[in-house]
C-alpha atoms as a PDB file:
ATOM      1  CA  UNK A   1       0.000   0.000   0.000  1.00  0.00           C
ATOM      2  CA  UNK A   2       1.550   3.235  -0.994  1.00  0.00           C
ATOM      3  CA  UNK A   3       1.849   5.992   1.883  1.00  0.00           C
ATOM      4  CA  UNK A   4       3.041   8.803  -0.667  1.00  0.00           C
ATOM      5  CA  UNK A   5       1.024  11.969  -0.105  1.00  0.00           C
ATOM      6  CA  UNK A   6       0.774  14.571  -3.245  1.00  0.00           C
ATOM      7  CA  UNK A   7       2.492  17.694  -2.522  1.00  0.00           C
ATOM      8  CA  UNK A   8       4.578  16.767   0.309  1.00  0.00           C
ATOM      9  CA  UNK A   9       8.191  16.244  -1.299  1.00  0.00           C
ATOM     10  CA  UNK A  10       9.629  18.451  -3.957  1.00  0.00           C
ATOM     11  CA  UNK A  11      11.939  16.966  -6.822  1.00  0.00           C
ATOM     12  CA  UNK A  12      14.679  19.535  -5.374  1.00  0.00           C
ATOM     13  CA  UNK A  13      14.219  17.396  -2.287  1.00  0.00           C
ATOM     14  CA  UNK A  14      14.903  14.146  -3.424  1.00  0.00           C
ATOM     15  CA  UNK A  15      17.986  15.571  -5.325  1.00  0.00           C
ATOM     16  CA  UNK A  16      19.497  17.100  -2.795  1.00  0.00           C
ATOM     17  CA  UNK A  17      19.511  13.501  -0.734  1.00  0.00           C
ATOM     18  CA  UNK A  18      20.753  11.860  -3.546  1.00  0.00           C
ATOM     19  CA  UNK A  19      23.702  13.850  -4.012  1.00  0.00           C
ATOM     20  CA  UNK A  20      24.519  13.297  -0.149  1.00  0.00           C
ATOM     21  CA  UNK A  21      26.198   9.897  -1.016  1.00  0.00           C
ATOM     22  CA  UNK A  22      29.174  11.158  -3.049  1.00  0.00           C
ATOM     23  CA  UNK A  23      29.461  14.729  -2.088  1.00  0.00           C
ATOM     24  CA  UNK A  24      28.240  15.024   1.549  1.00  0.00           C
ATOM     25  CA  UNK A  25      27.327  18.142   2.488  1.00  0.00           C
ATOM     26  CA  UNK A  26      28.755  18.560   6.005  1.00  0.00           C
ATOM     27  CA  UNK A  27      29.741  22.189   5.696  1.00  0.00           C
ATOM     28  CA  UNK A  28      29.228  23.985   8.829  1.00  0.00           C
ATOM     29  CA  UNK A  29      28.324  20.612  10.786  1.00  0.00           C
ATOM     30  CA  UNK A  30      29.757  19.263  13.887  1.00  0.00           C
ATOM     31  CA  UNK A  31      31.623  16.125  13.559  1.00  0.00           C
ATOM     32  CA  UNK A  32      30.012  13.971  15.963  1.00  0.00           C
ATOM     33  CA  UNK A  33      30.988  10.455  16.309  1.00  0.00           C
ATOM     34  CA  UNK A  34      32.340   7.451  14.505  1.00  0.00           C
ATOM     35  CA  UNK A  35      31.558   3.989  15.480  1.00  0.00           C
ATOM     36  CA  UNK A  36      31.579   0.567  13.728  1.00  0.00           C
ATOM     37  CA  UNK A  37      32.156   1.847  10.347  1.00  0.00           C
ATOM     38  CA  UNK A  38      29.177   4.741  10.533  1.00  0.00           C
ATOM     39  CA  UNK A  39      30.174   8.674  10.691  1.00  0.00           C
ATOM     40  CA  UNK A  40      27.541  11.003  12.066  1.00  0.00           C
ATOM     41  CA  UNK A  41      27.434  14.578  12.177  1.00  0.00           C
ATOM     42  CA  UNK A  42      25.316  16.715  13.559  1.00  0.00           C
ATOM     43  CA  UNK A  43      23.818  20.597  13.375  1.00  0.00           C
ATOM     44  CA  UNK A  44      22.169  22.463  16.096  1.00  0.00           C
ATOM     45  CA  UNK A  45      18.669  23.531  15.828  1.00  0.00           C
ATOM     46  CA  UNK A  46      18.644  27.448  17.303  1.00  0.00           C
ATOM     47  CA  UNK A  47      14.646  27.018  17.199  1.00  0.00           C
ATOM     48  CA  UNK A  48      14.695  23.647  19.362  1.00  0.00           C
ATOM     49  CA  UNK A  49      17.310  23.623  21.089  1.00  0.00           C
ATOM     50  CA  UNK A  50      18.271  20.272  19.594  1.00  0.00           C
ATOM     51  CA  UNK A  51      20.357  18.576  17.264  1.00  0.00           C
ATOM     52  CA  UNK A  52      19.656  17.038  13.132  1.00  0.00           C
ATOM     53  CA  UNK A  53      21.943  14.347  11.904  1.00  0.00           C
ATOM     54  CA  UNK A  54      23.868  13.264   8.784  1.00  0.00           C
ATOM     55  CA  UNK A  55      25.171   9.504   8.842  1.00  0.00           C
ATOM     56  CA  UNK A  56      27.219   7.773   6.682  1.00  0.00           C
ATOM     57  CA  UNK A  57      28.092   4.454   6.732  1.00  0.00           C
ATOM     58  CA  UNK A  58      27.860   0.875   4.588  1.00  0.00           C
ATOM     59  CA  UNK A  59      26.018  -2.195   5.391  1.00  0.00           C
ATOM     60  CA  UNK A  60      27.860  -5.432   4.315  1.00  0.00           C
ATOM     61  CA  UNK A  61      26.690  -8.173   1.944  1.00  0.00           C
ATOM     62  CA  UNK A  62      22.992  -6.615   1.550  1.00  0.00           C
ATOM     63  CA  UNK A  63      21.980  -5.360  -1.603  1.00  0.00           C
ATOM     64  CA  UNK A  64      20.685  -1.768  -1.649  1.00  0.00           C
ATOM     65  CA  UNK A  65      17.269  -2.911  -3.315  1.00  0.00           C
ATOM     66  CA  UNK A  66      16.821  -5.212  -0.327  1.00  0.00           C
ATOM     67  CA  UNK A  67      17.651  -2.593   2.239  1.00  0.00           C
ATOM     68  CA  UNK A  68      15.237  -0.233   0.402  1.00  0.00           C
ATOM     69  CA  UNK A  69      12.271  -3.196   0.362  1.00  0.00           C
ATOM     70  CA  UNK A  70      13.337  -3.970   4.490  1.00  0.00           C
ATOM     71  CA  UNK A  71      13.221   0.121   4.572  1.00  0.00           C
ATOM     72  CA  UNK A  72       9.343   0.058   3.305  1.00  0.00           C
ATOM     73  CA  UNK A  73       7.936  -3.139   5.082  1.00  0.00           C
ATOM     74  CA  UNK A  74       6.109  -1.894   8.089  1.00  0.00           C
ATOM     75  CA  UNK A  75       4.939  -5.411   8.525  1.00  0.00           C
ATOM     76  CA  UNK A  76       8.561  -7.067   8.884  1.00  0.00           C
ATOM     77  CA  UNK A  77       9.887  -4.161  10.875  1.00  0.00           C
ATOM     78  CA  UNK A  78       7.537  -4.805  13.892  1.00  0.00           C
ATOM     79  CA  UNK A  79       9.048  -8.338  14.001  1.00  0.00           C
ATOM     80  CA  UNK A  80      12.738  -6.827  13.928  1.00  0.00           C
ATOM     81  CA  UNK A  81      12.588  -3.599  15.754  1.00  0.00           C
ATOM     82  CA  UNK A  82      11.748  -3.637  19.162  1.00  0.00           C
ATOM     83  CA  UNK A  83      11.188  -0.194  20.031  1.00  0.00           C
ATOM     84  CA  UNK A  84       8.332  -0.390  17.197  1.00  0.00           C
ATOM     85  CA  UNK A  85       5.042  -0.856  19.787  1.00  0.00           C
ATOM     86  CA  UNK A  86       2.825   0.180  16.989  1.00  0.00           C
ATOM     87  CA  UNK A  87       3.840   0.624  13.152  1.00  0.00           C
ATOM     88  CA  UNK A  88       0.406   0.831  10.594  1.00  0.00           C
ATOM     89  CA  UNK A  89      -1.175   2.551   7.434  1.00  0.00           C
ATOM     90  CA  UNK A  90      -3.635   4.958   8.504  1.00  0.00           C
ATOM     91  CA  UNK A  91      -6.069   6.555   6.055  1.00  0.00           C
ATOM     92  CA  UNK A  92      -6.740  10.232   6.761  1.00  0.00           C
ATOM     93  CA  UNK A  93      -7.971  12.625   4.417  1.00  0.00           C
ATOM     94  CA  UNK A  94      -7.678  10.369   1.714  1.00  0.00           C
ATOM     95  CA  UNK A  95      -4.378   9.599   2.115  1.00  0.00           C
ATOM     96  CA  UNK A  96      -2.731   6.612   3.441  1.00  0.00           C
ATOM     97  CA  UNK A  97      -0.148   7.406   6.612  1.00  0.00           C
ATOM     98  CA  UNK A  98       2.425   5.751   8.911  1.00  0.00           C
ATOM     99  CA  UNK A  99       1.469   5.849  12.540  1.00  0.00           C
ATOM    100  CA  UNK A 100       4.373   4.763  14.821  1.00  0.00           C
ATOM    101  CA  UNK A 101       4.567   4.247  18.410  1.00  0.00           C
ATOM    102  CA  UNK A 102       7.803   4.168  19.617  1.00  0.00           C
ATOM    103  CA  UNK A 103       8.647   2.220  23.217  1.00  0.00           C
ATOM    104  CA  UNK A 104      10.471   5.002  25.642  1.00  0.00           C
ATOM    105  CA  UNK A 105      12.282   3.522  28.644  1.00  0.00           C
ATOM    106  CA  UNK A 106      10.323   4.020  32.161  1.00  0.00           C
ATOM    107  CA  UNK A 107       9.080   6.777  33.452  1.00  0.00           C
ATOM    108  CA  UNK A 108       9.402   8.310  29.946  1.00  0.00           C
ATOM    109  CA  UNK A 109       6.114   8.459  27.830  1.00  0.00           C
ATOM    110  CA  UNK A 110       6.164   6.661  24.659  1.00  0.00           C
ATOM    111  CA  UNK A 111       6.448   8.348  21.686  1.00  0.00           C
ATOM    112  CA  UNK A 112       3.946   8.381  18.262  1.00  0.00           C
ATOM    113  CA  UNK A 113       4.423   9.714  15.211  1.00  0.00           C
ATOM    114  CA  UNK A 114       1.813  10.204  12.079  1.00  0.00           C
ATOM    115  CA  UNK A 115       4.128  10.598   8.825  1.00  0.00           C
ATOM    116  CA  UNK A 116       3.860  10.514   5.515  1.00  0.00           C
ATOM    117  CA  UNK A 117       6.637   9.053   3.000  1.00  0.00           C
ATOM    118  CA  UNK A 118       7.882   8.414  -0.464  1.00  0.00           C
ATOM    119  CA  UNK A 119       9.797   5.725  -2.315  1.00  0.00           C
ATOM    120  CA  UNK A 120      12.044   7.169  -5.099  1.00  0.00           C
ATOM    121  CA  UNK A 121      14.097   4.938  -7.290  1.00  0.00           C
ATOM    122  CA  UNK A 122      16.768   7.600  -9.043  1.00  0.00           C
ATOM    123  CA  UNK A 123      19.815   6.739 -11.260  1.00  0.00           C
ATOM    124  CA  UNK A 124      23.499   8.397 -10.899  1.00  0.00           C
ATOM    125  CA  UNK A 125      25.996   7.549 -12.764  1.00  0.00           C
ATOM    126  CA  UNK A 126      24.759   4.607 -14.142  1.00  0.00           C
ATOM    127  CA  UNK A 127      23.736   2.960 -11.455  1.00  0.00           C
ATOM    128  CA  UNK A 128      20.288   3.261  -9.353  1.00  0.00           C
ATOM    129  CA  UNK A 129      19.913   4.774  -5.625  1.00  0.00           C
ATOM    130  CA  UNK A 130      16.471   4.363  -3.676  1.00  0.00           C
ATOM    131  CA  UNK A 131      15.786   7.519  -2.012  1.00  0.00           C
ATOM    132  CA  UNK A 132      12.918   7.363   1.340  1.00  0.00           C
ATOM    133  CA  UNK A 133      11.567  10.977   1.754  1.00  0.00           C
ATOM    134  CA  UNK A 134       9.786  10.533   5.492  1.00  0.00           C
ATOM    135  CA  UNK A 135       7.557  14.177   7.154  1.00  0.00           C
ATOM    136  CA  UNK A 136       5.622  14.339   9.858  1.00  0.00           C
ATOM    137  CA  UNK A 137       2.033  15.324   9.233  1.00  0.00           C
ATOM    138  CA  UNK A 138      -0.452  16.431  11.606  1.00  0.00           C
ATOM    139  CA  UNK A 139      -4.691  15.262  10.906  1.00  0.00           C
ATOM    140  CA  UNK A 140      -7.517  15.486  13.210  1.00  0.00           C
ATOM    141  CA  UNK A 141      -8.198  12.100  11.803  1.00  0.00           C
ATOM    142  CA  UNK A 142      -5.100  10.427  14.323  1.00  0.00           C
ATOM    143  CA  UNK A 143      -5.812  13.038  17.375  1.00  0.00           C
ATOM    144  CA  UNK A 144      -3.143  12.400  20.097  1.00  0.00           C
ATOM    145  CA  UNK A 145      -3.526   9.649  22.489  1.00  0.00           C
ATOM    146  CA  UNK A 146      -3.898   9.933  26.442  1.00  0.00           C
ATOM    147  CA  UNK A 147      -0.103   8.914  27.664  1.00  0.00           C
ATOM    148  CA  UNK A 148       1.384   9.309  24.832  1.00  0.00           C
ATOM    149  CA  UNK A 149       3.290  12.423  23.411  1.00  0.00           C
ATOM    150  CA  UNK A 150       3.011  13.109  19.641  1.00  0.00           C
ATOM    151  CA  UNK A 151       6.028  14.260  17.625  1.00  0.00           C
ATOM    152  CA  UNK A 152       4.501  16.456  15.181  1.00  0.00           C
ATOM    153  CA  UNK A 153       8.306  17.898  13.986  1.00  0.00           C
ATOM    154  CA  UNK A 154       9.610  15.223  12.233  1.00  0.00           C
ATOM    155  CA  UNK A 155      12.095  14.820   9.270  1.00  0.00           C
ATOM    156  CA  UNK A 156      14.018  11.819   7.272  1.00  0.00           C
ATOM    157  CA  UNK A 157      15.359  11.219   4.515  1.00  0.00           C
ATOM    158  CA  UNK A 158      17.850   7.743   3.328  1.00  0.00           C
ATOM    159  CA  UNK A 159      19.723   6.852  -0.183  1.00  0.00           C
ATOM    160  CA  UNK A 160      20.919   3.689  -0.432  1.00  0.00           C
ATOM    161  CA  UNK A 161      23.098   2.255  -3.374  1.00  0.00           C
ATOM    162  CA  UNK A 162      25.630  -0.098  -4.151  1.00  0.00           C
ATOM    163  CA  UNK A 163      29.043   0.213  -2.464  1.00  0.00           C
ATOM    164  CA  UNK A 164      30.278  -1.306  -5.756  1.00  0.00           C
ATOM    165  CA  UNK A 165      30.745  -5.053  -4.071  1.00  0.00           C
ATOM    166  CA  UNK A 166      27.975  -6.899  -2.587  1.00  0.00           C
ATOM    167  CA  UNK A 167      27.173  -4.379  -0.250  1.00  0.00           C
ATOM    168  CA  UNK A 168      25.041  -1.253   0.259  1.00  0.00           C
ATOM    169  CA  UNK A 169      26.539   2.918   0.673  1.00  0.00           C
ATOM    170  CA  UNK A 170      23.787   4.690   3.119  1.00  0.00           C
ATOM    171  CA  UNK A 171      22.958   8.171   3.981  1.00  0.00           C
ATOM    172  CA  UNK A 172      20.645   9.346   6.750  1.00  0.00           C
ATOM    173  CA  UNK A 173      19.493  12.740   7.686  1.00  0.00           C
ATOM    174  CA  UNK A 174      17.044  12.972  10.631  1.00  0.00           C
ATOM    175  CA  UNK A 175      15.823  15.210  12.747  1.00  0.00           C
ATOM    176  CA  UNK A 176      12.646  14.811  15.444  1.00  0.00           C
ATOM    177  CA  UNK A 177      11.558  16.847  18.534  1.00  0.00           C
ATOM    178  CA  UNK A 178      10.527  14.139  21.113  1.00  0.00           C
ATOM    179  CA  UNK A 179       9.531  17.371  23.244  1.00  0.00           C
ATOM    180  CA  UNK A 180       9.209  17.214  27.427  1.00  0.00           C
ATOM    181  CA  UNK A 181      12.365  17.062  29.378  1.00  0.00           C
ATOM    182  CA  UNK A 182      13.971  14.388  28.184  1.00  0.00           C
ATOM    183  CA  UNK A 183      17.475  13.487  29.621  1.00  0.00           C
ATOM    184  CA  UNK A 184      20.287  14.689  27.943  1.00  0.00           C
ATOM    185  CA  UNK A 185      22.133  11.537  28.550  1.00  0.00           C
ATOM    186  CA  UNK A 186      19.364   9.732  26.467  1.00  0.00           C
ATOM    187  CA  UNK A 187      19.381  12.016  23.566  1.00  0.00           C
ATOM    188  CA  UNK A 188      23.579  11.269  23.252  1.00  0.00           C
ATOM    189  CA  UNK A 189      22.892   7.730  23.624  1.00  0.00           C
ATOM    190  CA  UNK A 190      20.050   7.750  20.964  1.00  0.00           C
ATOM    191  CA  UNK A 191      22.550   9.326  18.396  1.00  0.00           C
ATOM    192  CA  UNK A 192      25.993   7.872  19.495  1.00  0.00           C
ATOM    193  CA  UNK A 193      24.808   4.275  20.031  1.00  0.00           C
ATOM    194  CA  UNK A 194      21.101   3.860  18.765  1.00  0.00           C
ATOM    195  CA  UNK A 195      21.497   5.096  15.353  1.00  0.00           C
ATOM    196  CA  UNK A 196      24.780   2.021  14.468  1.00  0.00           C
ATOM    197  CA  UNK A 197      22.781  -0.207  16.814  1.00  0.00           C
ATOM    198  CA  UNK A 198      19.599   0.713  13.949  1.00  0.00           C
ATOM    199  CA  UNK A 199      21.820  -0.062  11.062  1.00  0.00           C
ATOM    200  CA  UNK A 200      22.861  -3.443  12.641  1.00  0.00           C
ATOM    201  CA  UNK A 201      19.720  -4.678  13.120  1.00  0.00           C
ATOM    202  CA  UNK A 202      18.893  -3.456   9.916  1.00  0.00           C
ATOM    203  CA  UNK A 203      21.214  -5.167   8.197  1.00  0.00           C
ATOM    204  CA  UNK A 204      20.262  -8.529  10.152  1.00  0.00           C
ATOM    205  CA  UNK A 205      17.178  -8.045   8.969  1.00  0.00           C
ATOM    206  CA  UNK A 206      17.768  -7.411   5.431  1.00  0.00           C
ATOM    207  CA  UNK A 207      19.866 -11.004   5.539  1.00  0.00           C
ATOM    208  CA  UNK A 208      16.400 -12.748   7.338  1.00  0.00           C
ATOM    209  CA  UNK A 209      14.012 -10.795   4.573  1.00  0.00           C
ATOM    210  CA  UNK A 210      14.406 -14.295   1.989  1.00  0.00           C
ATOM    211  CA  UNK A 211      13.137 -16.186   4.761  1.00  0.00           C
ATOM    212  CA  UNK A 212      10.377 -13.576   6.178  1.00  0.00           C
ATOM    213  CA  UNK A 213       8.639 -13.574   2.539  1.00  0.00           C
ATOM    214  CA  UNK A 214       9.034 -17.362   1.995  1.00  0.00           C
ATOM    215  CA  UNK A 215       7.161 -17.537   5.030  1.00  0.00           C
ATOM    216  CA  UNK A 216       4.509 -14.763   4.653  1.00  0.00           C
ATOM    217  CA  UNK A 217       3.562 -16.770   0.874  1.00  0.00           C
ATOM    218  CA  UNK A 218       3.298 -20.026   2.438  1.00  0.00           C
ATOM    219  CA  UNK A 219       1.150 -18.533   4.934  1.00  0.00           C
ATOM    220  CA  UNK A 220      -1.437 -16.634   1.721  1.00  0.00           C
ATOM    221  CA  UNK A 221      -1.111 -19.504   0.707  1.00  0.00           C
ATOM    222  CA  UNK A 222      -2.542 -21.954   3.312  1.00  0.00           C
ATOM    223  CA  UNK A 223      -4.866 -18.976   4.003  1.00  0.00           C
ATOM    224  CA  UNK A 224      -6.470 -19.170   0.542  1.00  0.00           C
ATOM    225  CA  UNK A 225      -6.524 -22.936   0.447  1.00  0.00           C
ATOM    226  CA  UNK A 226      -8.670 -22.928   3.843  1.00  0.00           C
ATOM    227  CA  UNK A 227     -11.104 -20.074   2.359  1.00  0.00           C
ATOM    228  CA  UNK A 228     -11.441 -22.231  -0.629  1.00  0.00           C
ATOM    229  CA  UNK A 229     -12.340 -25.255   1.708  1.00  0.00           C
END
């Protein structure tokens, strides 16, 4: 089911992400830390208070079509990411839009987040890069929940490509506002360690994806075979 939403991303935007993996754009940003092959820098927000972030970094012996399809699959992802409590297609206002829950630790609140996002497939020299446009949107249609806070300032973008072996080249941007008084030592952590600890699982999960749809058709399968009984 598509989740694109008409209007939302410009074609200056999806350029501008998928020039990031050769020439990144890290003028006037802080380098922030490097950690199991992944760079990430970061820019303060003067408005917030808080930090965006650029990452870098490869994933090893997954192809970047597979990353991009294990990118998309809000179905898989609840079975591989744990801090996923909640991860659907909503329809509001005639469009069709990711709601995500995200588990905080105790006493935090959890998180949600109502998003729209696009699927690009672009081509630079000669070879193709999937760009993932991701915006937070905000419709009466998803009101916010009783102890839970919304995060209605929301940005991501991702290009992934080959790293000309067997592998996949990745860029990140991101940028939320998780808003209340969240500790600072969380934030750090959440950059420094969660967003390498993301791309690991990631790229465990892109190697389990075979298996995942082998399963899901055998299980249509049997499903339409009992309906037919």
């Amino acid at each position: 089911m598509t989740t694109e939403v008409l209007g939302l991303f410009t074609d200056s935007d999806f350029e501008c992400t998928l020039l990031e993996l050769d020439v990144p754009d890290i003028e006037g940003w802080e380098f922030f830390v490097e950690s199991h092959g992944v760079t990430i820098y970061r820019l303060y927000n003067e408005t917030s208070g808080l930090y965006q972030y650029k990452v870098y970094g490869e994933l090893d012996d997954v192809l970047p079509s597979v990353c991009a399809e294990v990118y998309m699959d809000l179905e898989y992802r609840k079975q591989w990411d744990s801090f996923a409590k909640v991860l659907e297609v909503r329809e509001c206002e005639d469009n069709h839009l990711v709601y995500w829950e995200v588990n905080f630790p105790f006493p935090l609140w959890n998180r949600d987040y109502l998003y729209g996002r696009e699927l690009k497939v672009m081509e630079k020299n000669g070879q193709k890069v999937w760009i993932v446009l991701a915006k937070s949107i905000v419709s009466p249609s998803v009101p916010e929940a009783s102890g839970i806070v919304r995060v209605d300032d929301y940005l991501q973008s991702a290009a992934l490509s080959s790293n000309g072996k067997s592998g996949t080249k990745a860029f990140m941007k991101y940028y939320d506002n998780p808003k209340g008084n969240i500790p600072k030592w969380l934030i750090n952590w959440a950059a420094k360690t969660g967003v390498p600890q993301f791309l690991t699982m990631m790229q465990a999960a892109c190697r389990e994806y075979p298996k995942f749809l082998k399963e899901k058709t055998i299980c249509t399968k049997d499903d339409a075979k009992e309906s037919k009984d």
